[in-house]
N, C-alpha and C. Protein backbone atom coordinates (compact mmCIF):
# COMPACT_ATOMS: atom_id res chain seq x y z
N UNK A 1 -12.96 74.20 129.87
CA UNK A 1 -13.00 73.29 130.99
C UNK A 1 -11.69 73.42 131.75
N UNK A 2 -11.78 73.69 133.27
CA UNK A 2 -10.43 73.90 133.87
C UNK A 2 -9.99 72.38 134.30
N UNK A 3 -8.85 72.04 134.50
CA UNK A 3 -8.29 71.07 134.84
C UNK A 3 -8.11 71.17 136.48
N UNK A 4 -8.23 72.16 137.41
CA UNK A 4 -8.30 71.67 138.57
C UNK A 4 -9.38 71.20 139.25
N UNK A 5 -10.69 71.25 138.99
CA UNK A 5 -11.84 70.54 138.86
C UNK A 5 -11.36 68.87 139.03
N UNK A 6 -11.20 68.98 137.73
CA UNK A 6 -10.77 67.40 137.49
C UNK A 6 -9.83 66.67 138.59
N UNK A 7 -8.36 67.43 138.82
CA UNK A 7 -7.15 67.10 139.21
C UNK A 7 -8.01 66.71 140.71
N UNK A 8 -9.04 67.35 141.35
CA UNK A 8 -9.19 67.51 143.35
C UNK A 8 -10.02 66.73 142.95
N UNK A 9 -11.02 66.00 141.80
CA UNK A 9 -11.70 64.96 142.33
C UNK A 9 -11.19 63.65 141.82
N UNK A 10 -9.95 63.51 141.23
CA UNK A 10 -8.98 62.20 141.25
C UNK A 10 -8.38 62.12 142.04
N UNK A 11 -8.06 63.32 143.23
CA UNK A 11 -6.84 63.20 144.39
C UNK A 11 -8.40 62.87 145.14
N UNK A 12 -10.03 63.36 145.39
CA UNK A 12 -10.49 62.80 145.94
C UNK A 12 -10.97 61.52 146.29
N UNK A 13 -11.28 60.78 144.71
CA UNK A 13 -11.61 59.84 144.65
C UNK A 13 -10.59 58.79 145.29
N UNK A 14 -9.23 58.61 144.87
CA UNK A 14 -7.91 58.55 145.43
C UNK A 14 -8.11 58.63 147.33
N UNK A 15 -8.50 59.40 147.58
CA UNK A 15 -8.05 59.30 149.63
C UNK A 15 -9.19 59.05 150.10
N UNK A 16 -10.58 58.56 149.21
CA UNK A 16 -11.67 58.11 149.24
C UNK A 16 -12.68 59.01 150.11
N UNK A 17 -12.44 60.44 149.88
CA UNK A 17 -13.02 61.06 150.68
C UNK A 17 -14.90 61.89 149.25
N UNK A 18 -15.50 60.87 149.39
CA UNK A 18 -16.61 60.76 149.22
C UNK A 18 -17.41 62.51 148.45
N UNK A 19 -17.50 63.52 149.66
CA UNK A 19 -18.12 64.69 149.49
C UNK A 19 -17.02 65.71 148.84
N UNK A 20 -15.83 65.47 148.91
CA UNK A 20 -15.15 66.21 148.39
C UNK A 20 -14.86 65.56 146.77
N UNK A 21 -15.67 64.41 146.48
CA UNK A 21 -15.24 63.98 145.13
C UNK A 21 -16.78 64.65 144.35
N UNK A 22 -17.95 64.68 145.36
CA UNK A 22 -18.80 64.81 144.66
C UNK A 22 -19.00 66.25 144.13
N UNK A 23 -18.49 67.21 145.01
CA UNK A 23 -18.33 68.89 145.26
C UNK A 23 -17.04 69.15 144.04
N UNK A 24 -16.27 68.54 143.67
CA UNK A 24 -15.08 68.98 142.97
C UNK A 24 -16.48 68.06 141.35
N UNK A 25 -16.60 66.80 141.30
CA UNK A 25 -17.39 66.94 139.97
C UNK A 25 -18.36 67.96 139.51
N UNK A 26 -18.89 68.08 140.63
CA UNK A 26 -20.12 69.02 140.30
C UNK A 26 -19.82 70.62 140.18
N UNK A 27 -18.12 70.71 139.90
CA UNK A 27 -18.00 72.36 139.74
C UNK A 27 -17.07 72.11 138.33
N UNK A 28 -17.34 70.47 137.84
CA UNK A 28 -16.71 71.03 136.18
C UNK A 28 -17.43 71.21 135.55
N UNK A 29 -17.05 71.94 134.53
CA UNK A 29 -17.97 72.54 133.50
C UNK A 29 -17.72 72.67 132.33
N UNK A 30 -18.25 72.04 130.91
CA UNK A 30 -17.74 71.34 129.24
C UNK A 30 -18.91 72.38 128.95
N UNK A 31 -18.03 73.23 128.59
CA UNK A 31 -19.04 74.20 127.08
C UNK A 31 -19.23 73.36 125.62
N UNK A 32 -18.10 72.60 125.68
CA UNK A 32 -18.62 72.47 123.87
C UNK A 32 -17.96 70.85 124.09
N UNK A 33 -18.46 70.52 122.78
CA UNK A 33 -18.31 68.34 122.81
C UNK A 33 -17.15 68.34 122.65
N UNK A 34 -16.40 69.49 121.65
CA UNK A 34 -14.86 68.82 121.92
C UNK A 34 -14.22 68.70 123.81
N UNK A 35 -15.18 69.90 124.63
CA UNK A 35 -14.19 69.47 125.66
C UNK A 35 -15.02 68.29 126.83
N UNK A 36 -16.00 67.65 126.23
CA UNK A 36 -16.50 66.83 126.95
C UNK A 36 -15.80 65.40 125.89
N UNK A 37 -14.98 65.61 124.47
CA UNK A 37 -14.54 63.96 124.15
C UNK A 37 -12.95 64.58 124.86
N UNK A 38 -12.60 65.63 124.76
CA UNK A 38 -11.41 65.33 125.99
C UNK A 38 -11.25 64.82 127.03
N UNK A 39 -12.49 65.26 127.85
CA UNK A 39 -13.02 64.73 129.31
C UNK A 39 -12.45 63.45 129.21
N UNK A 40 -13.58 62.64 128.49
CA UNK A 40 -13.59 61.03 128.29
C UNK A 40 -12.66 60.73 127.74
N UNK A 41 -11.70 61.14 126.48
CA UNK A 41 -10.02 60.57 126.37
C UNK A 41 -9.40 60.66 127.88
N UNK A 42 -9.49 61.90 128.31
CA UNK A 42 -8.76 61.57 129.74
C UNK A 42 -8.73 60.73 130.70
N UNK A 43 -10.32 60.63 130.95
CA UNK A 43 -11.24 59.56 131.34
C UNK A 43 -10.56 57.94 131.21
N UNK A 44 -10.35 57.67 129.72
CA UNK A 44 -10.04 56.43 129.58
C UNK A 44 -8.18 56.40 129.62
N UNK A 45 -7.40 57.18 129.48
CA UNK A 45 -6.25 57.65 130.12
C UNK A 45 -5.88 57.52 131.48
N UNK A 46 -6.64 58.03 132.45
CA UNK A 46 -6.27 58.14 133.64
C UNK A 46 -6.81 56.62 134.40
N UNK A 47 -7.99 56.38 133.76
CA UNK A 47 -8.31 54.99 134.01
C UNK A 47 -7.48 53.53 133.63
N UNK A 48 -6.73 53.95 132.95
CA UNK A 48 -6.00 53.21 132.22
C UNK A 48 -4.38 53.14 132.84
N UNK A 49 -4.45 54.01 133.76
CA UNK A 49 -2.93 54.42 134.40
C UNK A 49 -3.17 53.90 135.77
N UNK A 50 -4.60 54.21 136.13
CA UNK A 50 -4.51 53.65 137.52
C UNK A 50 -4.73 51.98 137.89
N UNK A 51 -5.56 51.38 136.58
CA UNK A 51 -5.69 50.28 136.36
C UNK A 51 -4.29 49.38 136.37
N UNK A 52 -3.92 49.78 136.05
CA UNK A 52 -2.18 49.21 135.22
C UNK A 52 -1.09 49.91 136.61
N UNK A 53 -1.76 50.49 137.38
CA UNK A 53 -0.73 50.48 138.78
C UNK A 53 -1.22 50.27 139.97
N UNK A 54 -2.68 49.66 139.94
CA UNK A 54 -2.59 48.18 140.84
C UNK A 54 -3.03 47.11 140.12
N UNK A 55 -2.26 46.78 139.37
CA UNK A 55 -2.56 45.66 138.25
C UNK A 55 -2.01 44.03 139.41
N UNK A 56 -1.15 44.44 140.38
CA UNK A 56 -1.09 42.74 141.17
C UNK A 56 -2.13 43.02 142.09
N UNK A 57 -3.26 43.40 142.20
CA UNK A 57 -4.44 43.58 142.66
C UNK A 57 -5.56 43.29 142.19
N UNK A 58 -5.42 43.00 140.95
CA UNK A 58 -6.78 42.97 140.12
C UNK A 58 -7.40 41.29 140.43
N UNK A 59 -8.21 41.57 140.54
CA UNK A 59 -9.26 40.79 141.07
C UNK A 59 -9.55 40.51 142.26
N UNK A 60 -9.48 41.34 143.19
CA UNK A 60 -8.99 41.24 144.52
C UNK A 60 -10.38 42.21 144.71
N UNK A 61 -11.24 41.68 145.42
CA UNK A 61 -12.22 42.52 145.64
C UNK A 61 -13.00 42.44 147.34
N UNK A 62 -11.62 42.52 148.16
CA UNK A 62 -11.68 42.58 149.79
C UNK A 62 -11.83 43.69 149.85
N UNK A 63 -11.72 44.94 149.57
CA UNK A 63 -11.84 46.00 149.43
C UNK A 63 -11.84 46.86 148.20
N UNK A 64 -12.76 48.51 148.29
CA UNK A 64 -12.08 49.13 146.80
C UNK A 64 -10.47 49.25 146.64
N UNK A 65 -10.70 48.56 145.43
CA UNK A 65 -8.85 48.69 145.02
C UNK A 65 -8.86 49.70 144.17
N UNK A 66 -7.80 50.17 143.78
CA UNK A 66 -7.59 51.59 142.74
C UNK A 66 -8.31 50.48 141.33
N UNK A 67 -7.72 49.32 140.99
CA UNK A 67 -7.85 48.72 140.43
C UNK A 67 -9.36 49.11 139.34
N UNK A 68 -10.09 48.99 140.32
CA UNK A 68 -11.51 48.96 139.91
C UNK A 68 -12.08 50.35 139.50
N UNK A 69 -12.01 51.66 140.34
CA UNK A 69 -11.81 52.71 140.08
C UNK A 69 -11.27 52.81 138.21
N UNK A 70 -10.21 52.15 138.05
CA UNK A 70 -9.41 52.40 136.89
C UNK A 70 -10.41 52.07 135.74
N UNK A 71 -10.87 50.43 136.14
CA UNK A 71 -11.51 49.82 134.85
C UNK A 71 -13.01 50.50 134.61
N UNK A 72 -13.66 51.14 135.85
CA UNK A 72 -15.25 52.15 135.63
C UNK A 72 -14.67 53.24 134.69
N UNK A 73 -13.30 54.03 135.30
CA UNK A 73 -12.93 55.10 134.10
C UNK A 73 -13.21 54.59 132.62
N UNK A 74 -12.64 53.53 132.41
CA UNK A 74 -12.40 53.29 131.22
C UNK A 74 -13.56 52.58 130.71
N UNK A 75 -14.25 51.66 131.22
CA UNK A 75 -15.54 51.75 130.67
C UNK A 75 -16.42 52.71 130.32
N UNK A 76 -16.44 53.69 131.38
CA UNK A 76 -17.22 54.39 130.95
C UNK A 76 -16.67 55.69 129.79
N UNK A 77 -15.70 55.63 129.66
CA UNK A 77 -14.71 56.06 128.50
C UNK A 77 -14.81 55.96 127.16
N UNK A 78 -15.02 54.53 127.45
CA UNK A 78 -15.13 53.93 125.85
C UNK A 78 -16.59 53.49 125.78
N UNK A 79 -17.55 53.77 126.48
CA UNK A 79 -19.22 53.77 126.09
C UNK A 79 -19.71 54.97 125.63
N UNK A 80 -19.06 56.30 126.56
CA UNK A 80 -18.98 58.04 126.12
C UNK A 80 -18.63 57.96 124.89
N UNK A 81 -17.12 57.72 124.50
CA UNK A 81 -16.47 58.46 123.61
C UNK A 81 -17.45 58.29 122.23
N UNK A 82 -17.97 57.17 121.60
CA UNK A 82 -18.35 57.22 120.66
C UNK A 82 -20.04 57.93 119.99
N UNK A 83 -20.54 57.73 121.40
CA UNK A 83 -21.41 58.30 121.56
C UNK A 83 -21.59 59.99 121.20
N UNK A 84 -20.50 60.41 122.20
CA UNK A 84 -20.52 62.16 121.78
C UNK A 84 -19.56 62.38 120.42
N UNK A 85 -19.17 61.63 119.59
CA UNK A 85 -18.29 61.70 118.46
C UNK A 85 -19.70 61.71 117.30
N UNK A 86 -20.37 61.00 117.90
CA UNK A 86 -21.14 60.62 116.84
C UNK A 86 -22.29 61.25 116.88
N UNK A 87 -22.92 61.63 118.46
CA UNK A 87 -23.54 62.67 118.63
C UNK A 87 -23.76 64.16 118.66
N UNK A 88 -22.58 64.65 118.77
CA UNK A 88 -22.35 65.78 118.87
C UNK A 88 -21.50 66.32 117.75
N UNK A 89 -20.69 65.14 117.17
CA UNK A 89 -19.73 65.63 116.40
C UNK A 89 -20.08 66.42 114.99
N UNK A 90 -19.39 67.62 115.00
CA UNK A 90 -19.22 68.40 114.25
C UNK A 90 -18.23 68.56 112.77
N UNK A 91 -17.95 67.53 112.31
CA UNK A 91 -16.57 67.25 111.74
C UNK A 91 -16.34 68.51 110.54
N UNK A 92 -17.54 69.08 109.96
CA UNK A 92 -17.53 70.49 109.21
C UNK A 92 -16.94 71.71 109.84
N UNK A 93 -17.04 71.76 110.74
CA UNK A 93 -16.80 72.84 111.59
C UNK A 93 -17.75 73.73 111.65
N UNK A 94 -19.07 73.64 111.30
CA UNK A 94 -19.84 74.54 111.15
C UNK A 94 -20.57 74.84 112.62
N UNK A 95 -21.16 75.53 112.72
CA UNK A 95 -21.86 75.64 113.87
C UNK A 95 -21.34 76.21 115.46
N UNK A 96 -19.83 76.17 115.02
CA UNK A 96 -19.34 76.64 116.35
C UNK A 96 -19.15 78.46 116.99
């Protein structure tokens, strides 16, 4: 999984430019579950960074705030993660 994928649709999502967030998701690509529970650690990481830096914003819902952006990362972070751990997970190592 390349990381500039990722990096142009957080700077997209970020300048709220819509088609360029949807064109940068739709060109990443997770061969195997370990790099889709990275995804989602990152996921709840980066959600977790942006949450916590408009944190005197939170609850403020006159507009999208980064705020909110932050807390969907991380929800949907921590609904993924256990899911593909438990679904996918391989903990033998067999099969790869």
């Amino acid at each position: 999984m390349g990381k500039e994928p990722v990096r142009e649709a957080l700077e997209a999502l970020a300048r709220g430019r819509w088609d360029e967030f949807v064109k940068a998701v739709t060109s990443i690509r997770i061969n195997t579950w370990e790099d889709a529970v990275t995804a989602t650690m990152d996921a709840i990481a980066s959600g977790t960074s942006i949450l916590l830096d408009d944190i005197r914003d939170l609850g403020r819902l006159d507009r999208p705030h980064h705020w909110i952006w932050g807390l969907l990362l991380v929800l949907a972070g921590i609904f993924l993660l256990p899911l593909l751990v438990i679904y996918y997970g391989d903990w033998s190592g067999a099969g790869r």
